[in-house]
Protein backbone atom coordinates (compact mmCIF):
# COMPACT_ATOMS: atom_id res chain seq x y z
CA UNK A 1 -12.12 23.13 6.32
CA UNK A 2 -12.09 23.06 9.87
CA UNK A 3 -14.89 25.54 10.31
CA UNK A 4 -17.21 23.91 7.37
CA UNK A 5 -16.72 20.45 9.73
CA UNK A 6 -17.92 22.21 12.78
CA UNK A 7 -20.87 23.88 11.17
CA UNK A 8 -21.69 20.14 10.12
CA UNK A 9 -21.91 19.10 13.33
CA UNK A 10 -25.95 20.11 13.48
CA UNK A 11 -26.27 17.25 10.60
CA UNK A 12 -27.98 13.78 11.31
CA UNK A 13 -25.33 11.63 13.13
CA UNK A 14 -25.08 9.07 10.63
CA UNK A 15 -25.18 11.35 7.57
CA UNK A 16 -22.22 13.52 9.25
CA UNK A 17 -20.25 9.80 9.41
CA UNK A 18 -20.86 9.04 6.05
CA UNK A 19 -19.21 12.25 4.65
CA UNK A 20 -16.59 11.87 7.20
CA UNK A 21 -15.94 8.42 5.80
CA UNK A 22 -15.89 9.63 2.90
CA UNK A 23 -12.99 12.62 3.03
CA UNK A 24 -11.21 10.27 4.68
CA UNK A 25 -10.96 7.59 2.12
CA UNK A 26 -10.10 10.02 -0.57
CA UNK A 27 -7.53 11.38 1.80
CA UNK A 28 -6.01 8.43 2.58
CA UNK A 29 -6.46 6.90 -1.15
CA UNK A 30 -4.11 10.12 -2.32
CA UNK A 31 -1.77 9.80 0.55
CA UNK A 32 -1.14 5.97 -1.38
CA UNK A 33 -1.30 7.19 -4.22
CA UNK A 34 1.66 9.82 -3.64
């Protein structure tokens, strides 16, 4: 995962945010869940 994050690095700031946003809601959401 790490390595797939770092080769992201080269994508448009905002877009890179978004997705980060995103794994981290679902993250968090199934850390709640559990």
């Amino acid at each position: 995962m790490h390595k797939s994050v770092a080769g992201n690095i080269d994508l448009i700031p905002d877009e890179n945010a978004r997705i980060f946003r995103k794994q981290k809601y679902l993250y968090m959401r199934r850390e709640i869940a559990r």
